[in-house]
PDB file of N, CA and C in Angstrom:
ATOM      1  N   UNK A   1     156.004 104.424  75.990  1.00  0.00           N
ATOM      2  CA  UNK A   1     154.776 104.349  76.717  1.00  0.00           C
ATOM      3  C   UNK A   1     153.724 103.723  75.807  1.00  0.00           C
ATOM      4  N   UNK A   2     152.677 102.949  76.779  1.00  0.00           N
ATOM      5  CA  UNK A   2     151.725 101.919  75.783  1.00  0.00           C
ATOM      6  C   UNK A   2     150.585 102.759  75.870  1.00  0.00           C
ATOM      7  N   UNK A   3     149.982 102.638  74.365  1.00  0.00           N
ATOM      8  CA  UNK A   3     148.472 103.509  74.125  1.00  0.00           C
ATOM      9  C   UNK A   3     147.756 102.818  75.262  1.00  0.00           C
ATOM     10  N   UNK A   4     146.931 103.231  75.519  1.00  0.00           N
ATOM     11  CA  UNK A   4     145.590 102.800  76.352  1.00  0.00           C
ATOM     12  C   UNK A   4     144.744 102.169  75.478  1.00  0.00           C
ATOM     13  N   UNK A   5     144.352 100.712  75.754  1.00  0.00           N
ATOM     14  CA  UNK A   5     142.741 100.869  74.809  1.00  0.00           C
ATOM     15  C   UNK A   5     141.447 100.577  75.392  1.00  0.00           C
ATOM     16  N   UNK A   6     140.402 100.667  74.999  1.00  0.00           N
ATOM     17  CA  UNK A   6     139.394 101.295  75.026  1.00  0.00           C
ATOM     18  C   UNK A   6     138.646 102.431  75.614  1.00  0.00           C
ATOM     19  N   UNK A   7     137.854 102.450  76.749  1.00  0.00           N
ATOM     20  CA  UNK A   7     136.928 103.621  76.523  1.00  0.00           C
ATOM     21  C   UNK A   7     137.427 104.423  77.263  1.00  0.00           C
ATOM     22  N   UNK A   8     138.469 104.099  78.102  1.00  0.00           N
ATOM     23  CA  UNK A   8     139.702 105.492  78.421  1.00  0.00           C
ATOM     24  C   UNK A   8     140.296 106.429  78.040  1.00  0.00           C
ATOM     25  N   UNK A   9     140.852 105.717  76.979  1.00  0.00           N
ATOM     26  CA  UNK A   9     141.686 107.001  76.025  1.00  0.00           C
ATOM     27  C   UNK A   9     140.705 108.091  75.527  1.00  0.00           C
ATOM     28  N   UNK A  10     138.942 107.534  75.595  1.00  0.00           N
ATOM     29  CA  UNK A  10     138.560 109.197  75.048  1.00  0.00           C
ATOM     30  C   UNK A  10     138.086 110.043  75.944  1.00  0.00           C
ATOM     31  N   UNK A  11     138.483 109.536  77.504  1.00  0.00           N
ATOM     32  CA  UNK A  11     138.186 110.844  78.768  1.00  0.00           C
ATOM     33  C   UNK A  11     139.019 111.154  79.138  1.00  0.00           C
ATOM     34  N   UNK A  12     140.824 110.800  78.384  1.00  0.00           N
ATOM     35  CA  UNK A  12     141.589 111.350  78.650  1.00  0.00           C
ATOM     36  C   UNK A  12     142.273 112.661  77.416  1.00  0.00           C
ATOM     37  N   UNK A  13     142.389 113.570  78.241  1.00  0.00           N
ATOM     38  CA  UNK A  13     142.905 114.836  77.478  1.00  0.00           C
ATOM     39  C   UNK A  13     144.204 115.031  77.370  1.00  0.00           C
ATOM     40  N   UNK A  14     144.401 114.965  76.274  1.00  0.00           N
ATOM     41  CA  UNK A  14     145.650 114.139  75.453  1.00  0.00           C
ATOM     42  C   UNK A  14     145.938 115.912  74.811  1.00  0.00           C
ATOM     43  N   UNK A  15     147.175 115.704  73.683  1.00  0.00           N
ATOM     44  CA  UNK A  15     147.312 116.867  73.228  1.00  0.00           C
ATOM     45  C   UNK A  15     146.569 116.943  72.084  1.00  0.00           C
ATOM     46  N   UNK A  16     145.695 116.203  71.318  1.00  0.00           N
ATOM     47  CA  UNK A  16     144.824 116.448  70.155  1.00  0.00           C
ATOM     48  C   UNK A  16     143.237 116.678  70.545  1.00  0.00           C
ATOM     49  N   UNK A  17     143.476 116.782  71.705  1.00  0.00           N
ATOM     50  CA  UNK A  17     142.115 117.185  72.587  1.00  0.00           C
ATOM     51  C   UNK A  17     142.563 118.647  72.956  1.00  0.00           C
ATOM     52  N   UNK A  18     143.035 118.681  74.024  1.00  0.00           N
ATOM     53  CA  UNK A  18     143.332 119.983  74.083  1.00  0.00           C
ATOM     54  C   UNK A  18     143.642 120.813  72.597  1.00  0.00           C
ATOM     55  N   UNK A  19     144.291 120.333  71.564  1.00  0.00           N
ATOM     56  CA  UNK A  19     144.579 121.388  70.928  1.00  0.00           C
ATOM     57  C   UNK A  19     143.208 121.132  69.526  1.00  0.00           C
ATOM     58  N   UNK A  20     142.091 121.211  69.817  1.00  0.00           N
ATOM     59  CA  UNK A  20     141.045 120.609  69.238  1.00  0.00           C
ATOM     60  C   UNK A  20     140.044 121.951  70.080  1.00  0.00           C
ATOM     61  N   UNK A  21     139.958 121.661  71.305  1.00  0.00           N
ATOM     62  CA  UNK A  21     139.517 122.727  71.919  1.00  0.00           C
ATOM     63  C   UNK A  21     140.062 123.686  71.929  1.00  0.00           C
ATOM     64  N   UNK A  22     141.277 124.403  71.935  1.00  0.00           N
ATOM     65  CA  UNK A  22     142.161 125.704  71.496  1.00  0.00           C
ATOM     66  C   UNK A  22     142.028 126.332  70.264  1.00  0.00           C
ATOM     67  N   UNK A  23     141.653 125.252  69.367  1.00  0.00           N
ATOM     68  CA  UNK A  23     141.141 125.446  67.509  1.00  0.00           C
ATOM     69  C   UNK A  23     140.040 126.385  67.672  1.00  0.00           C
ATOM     70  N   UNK A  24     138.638 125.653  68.116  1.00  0.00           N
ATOM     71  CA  UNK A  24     137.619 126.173  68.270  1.00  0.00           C
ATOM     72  C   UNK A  24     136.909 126.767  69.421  1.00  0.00           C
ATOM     73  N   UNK A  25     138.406 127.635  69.958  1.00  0.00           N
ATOM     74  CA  UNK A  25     137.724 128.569  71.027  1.00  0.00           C
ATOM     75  C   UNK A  25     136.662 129.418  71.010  1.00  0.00           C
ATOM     76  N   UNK A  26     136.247 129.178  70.148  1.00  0.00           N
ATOM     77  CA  UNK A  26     135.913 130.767  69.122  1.00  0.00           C
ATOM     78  C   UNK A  26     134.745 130.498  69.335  1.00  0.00           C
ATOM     79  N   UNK A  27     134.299 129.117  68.581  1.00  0.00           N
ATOM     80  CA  UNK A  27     133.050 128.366  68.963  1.00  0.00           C
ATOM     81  C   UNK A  27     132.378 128.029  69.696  1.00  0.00           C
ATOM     82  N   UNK A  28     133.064 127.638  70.768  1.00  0.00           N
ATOM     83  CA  UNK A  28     133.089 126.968  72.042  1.00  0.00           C
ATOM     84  C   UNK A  28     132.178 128.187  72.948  1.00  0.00           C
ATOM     85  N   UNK A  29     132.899 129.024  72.798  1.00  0.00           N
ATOM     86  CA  UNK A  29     132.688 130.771  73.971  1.00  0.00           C
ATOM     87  C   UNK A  29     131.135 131.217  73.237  1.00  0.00           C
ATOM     88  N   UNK A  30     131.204 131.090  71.826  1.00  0.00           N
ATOM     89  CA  UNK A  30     129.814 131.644  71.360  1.00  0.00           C
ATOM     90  C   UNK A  30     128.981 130.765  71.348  1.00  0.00           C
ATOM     91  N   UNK A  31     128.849 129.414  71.911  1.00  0.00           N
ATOM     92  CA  UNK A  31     127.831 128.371  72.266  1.00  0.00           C
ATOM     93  C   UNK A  31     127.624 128.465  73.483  1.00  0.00           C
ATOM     94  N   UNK A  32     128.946 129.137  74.473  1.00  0.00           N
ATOM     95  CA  UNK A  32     127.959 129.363  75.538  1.00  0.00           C
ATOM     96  C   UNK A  32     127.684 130.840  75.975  1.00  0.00           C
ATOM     97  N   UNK A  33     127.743 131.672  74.907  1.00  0.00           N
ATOM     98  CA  UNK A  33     127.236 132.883  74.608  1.00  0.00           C
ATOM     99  C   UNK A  33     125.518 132.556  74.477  1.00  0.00           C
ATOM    100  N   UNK A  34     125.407 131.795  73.300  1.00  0.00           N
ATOM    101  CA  UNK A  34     124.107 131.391  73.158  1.00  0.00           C
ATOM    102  C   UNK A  34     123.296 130.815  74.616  1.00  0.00           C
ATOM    103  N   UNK A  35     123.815 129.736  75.192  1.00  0.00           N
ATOM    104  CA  UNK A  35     123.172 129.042  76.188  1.00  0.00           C
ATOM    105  C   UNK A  35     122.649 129.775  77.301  1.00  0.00           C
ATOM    106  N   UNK A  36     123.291 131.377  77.278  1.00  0.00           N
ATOM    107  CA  UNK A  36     123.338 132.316  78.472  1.00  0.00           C
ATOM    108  C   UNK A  36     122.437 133.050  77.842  1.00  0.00           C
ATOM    109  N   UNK A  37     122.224 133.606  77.283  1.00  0.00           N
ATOM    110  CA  UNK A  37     120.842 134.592  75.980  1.00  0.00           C
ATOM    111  C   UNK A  37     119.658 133.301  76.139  1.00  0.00           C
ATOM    112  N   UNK A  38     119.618 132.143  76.116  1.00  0.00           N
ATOM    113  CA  UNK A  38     118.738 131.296  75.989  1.00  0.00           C
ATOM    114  C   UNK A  38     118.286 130.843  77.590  1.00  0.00           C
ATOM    115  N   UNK A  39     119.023 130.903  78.261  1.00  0.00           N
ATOM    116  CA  UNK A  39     118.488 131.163  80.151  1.00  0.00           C
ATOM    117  C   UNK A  39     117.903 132.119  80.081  1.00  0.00           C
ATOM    118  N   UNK A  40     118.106 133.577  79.844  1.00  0.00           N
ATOM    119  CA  UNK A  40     118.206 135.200  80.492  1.00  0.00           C
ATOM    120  C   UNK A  40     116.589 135.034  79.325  1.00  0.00           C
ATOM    121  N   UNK A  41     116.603 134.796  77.979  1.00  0.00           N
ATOM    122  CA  UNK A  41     115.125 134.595  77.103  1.00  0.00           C
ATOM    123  C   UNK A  41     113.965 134.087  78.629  1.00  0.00           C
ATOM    124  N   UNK A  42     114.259 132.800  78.688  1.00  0.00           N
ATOM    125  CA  UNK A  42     113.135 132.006  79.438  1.00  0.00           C
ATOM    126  C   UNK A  42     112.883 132.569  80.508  1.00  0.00           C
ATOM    127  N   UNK A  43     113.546 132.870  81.545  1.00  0.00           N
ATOM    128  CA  UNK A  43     113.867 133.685  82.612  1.00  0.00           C
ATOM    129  C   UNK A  43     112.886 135.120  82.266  1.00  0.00           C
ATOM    130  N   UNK A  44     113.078 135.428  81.560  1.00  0.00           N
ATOM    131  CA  UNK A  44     112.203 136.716  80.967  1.00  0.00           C
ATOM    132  C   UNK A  44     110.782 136.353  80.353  1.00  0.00           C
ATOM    133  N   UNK A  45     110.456 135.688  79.561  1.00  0.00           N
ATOM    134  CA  UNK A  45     109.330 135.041  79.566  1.00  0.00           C
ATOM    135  C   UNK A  45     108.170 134.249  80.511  1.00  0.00           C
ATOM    136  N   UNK A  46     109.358 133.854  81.470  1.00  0.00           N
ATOM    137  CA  UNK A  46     108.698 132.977  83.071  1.00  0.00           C
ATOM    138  C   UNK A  46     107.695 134.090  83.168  1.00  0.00           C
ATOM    139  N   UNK A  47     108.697 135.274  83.479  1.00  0.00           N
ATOM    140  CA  UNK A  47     108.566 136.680  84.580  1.00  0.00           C
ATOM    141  C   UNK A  47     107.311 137.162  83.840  1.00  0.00           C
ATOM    142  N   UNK A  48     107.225 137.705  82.348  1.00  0.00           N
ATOM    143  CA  UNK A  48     106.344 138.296  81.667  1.00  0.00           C
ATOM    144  C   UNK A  48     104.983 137.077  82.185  1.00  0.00           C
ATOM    145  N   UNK A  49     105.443 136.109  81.901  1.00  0.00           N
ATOM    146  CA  UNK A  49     103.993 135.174  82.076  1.00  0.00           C
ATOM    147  C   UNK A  49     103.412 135.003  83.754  1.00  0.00           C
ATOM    148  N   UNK A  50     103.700 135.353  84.776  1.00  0.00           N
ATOM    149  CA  UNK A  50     103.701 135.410  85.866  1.00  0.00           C
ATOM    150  C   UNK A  50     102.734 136.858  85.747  1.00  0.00           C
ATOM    151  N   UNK A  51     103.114 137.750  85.538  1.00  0.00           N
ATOM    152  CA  UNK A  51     102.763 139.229  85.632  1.00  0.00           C
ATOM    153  C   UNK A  51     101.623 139.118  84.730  1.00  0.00           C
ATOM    154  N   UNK A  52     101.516 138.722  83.600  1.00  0.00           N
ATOM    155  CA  UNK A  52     100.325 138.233  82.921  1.00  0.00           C
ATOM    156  C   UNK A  52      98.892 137.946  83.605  1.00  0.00           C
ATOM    157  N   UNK A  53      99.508 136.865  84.261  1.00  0.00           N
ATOM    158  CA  UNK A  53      98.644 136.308  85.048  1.00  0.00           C
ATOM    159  C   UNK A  53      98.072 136.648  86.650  1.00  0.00           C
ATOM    160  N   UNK A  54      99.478 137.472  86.992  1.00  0.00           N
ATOM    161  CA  UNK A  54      98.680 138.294  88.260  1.00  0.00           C
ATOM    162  C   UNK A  54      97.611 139.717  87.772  1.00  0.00           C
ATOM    163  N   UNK A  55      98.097 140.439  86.767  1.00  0.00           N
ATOM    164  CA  UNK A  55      97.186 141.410  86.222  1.00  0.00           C
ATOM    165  C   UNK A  55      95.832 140.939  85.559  1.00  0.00           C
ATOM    166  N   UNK A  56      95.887 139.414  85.210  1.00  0.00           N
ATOM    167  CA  UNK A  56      95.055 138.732  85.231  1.00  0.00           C
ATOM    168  C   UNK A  56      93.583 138.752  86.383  1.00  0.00           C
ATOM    169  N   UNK A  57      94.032 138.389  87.058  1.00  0.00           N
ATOM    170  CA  UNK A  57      93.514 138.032  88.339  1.00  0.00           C
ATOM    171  C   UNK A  57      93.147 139.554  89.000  1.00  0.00           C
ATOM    172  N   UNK A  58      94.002 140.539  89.238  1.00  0.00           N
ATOM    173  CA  UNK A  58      93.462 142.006  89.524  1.00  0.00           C
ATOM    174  C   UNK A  58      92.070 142.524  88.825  1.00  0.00           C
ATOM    175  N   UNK A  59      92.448 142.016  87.582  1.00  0.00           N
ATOM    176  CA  UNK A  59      91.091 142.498  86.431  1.00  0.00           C
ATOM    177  C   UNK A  59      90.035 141.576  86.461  1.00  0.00           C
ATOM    178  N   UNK A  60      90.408 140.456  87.334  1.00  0.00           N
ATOM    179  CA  UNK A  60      89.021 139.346  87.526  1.00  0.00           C
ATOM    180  C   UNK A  60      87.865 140.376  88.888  1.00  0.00           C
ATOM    181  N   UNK A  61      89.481 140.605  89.833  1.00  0.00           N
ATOM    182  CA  UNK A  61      88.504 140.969  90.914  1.00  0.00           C
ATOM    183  C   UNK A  61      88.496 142.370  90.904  1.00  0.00           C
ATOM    184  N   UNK A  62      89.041 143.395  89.945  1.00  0.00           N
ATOM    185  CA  UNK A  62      87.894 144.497  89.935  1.00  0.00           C
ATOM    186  C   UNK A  62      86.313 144.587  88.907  1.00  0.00           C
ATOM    187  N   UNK A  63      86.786 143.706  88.044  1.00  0.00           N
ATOM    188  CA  UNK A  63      85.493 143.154  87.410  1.00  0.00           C
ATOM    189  C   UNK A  63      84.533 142.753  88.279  1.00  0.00           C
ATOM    190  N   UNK A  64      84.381 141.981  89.234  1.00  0.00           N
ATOM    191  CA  UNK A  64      83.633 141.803  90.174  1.00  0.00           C
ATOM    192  C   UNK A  64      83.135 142.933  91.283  1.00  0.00           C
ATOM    193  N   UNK A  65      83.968 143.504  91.256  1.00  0.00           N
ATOM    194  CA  UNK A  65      84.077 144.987  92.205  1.00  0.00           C
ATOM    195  C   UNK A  65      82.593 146.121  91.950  1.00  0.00           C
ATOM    196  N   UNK A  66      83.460 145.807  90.344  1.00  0.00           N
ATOM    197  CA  UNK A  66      82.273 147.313  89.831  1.00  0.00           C
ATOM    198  C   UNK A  66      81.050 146.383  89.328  1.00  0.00           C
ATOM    199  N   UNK A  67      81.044 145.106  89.200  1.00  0.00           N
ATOM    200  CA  UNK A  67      79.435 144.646  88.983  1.00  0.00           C
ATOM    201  C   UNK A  67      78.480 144.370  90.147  1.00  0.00           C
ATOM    202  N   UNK A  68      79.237 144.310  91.721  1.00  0.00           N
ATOM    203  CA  UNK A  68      78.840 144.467  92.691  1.00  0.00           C
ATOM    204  C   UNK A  68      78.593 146.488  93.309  1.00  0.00           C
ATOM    205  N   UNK A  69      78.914 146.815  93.003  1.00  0.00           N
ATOM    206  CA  UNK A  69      79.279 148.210  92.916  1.00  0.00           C
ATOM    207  C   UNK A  69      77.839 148.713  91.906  1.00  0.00           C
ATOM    208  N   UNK A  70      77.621 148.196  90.677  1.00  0.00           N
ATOM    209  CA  UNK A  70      76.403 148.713  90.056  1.00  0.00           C
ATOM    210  C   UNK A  70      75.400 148.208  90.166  1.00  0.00           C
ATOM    211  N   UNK A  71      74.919 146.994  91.140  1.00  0.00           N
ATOM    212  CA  UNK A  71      74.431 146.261  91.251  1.00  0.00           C
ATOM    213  C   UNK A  71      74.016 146.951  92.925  1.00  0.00           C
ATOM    214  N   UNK A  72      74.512 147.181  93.694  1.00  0.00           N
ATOM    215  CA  UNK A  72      74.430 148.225  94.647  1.00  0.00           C
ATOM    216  C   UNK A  72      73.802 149.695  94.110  1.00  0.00           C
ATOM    217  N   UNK A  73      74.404 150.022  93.394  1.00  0.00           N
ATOM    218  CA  UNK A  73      73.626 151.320  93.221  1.00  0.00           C
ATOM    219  C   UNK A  73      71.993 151.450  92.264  1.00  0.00           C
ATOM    220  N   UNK A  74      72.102 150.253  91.252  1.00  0.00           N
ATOM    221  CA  UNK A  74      70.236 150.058  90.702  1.00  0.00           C
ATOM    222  C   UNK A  74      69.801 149.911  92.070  1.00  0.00           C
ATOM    223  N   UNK A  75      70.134 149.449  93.023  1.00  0.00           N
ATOM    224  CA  UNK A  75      69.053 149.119  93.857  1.00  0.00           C
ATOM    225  C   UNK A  75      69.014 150.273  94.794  1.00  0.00           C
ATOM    226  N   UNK A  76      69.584 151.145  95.412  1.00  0.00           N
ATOM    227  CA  UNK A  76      69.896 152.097  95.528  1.00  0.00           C
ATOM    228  C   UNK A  76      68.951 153.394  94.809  1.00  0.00           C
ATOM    229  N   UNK A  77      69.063 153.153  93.404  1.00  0.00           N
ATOM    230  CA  UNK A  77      68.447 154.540  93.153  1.00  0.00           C
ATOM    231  C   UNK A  77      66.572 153.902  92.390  1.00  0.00           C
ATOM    232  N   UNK A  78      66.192 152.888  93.041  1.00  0.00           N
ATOM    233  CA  UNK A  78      64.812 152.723  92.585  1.00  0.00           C
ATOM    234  C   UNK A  78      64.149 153.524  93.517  1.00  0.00           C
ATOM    235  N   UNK A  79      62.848 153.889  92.904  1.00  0.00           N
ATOM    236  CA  UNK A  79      62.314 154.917  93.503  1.00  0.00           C
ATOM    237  C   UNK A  79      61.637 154.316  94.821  1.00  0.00           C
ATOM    238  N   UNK A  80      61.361 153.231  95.152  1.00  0.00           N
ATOM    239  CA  UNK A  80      60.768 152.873  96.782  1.00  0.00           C
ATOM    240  C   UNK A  80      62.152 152.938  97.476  1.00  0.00           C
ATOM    241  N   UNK A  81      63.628 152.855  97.331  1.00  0.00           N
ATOM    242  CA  UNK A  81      64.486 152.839  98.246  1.00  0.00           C
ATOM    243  C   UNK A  81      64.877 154.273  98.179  1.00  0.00           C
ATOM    244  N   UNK A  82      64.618 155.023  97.072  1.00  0.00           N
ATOM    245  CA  UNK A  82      64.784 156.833  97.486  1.00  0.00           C
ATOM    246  C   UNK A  82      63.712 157.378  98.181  1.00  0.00           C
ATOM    247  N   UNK A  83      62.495 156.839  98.261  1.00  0.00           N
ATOM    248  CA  UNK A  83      61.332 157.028  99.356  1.00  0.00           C
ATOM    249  C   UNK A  83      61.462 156.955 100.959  1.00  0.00           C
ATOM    250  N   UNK A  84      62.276 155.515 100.724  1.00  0.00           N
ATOM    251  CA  UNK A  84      62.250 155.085 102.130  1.00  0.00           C
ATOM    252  C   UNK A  84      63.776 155.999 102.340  1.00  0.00           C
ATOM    253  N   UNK A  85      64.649 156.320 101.835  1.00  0.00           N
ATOM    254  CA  UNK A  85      65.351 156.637 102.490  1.00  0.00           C
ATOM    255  C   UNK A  85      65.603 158.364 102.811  1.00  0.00           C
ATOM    256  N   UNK A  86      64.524 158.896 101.878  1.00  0.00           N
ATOM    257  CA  UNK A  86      64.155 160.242 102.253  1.00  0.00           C
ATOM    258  C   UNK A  86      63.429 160.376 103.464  1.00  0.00           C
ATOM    259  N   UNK A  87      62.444 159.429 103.493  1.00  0.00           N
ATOM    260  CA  UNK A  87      61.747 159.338 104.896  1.00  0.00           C
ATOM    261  C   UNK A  87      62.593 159.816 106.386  1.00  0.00           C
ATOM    262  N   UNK A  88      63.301 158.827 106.030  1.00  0.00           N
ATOM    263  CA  UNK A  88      64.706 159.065 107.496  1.00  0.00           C
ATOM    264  C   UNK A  88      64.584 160.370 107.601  1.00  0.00           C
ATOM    265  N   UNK A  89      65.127 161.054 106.739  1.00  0.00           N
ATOM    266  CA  UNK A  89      65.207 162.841 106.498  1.00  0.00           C
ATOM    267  C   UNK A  89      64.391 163.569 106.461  1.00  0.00           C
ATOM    268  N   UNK A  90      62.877 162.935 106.805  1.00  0.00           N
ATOM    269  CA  UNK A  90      61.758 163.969 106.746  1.00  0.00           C
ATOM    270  C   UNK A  90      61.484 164.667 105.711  1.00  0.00           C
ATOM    271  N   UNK A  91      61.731 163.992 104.589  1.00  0.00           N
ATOM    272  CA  UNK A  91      60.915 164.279 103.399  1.00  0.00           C
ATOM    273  C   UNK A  91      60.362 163.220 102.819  1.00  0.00           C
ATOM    274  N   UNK A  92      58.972 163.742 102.162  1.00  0.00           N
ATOM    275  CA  UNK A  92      58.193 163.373 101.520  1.00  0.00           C
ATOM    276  C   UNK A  92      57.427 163.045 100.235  1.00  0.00           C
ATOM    277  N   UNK A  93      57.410 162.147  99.323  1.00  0.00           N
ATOM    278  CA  UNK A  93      57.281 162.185  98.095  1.00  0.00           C
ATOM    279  C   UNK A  93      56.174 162.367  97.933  1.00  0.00           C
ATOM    280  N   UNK A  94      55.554 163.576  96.520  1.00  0.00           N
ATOM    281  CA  UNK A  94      54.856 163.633  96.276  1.00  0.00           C
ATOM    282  C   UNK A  94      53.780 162.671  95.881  1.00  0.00           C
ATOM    283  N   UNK A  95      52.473 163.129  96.077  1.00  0.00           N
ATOM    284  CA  UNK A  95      51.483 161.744  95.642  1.00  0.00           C
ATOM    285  C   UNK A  95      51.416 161.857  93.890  1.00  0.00           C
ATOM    286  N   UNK A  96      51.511 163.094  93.535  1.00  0.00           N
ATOM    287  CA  UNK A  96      50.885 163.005  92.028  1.00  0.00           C
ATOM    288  C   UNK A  96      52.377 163.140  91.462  1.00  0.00           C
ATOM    289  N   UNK A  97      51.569 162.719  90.115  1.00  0.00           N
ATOM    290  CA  UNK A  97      52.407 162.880  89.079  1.00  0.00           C
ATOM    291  C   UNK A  97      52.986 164.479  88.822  1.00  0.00           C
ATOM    292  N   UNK A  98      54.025 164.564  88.717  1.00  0.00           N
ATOM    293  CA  UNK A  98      54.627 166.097  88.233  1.00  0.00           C
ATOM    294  C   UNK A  98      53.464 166.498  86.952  1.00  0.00           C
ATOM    295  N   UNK A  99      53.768 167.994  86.847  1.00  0.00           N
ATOM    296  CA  UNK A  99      52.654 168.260  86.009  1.00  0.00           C
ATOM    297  C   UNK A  99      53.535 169.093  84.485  1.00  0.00           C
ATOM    298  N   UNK A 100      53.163 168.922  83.573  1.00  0.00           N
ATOM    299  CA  UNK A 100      53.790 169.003  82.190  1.00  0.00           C
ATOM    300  C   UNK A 100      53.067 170.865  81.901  1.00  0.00           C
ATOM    301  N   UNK A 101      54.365 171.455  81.614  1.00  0.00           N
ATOM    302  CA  UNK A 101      54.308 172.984  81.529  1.00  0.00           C
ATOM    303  C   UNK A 101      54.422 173.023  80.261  1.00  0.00           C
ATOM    304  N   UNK A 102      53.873 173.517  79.081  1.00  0.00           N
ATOM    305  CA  UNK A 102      54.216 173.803  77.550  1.00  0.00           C
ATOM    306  C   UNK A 102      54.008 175.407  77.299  1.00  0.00           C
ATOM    307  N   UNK A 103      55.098 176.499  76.968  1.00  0.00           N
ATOM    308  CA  UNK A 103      55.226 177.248  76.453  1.00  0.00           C
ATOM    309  C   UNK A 103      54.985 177.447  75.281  1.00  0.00           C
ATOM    310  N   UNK A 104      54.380 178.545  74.891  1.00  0.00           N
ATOM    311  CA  UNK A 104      53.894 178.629  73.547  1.00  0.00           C
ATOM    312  C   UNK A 104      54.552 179.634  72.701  1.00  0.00           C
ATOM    313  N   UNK A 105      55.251 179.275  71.554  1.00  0.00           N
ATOM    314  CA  UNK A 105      56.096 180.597  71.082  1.00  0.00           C
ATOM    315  C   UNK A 105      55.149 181.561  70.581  1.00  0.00           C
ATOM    316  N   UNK A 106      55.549 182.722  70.333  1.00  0.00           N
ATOM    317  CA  UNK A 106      55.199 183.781  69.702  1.00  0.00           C
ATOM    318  C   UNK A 106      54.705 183.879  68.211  1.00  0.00           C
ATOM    319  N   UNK A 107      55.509 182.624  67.480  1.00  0.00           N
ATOM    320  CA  UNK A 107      55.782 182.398  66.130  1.00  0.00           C
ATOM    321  C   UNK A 107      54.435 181.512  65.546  1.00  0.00           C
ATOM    322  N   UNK A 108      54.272 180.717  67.130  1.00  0.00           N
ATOM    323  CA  UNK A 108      53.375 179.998  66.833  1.00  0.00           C
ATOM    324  C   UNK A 108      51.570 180.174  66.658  1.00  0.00           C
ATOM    325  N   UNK A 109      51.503 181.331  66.998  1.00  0.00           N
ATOM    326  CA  UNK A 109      49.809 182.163  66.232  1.00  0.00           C
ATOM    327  C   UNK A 109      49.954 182.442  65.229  1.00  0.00           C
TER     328      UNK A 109
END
């Protein structure tokens, strides 16, 4: 039988091919040991960076939440909107100023 020549003979699997790959089975299986750890890595990193970025975004819009939220309540507790809204309820704010009580110790004559 006549060799083949050129770029045939090296896509054909001959017995120094096959027994080339039988040598370095060993190799072969733990390269695509590696290639499978190196999917399942990225794959896991995608995921972490996804989740990143949605907890991201949760903490944008409760950030907004509670500055609308305190921003509601200054206005809320100024004293013309606790006036007006005691009013509704039939109460009435005093006109004067509260008046300052000082106790005098015993120690102090």
């Amino acid at each position: 039988m006549a060799k083949k020549s050129g770029i045939g003979q090296y896509f054909e699997l001959g017995f120094l091919t096959s027994e080339l790959i039988l040598k370095n089975l060993s190799f072969v299986l733990f390269l695509g040991f590696l290639a499978v750890i190196y999917i399942a890595n990225s794959r896991f990193a995608e995921k972490n960076v996804r989740q990143i970025q949605h907890l991201q975004r949760e903490l944008r819009e409760l950030r907004w939440q509670y500055m609308t939220l305190e921003s509601e309540n200054m206005y809320n507790s100024r004293q013309s909107e606790l006036a007006e809204q005691l009013k509704d309820e039939h109460f009435e704010a005093f006109g004067t100023q509260p008046k300052r009580i000082v106790v005098q110790d015993k120690n102090d004559y």
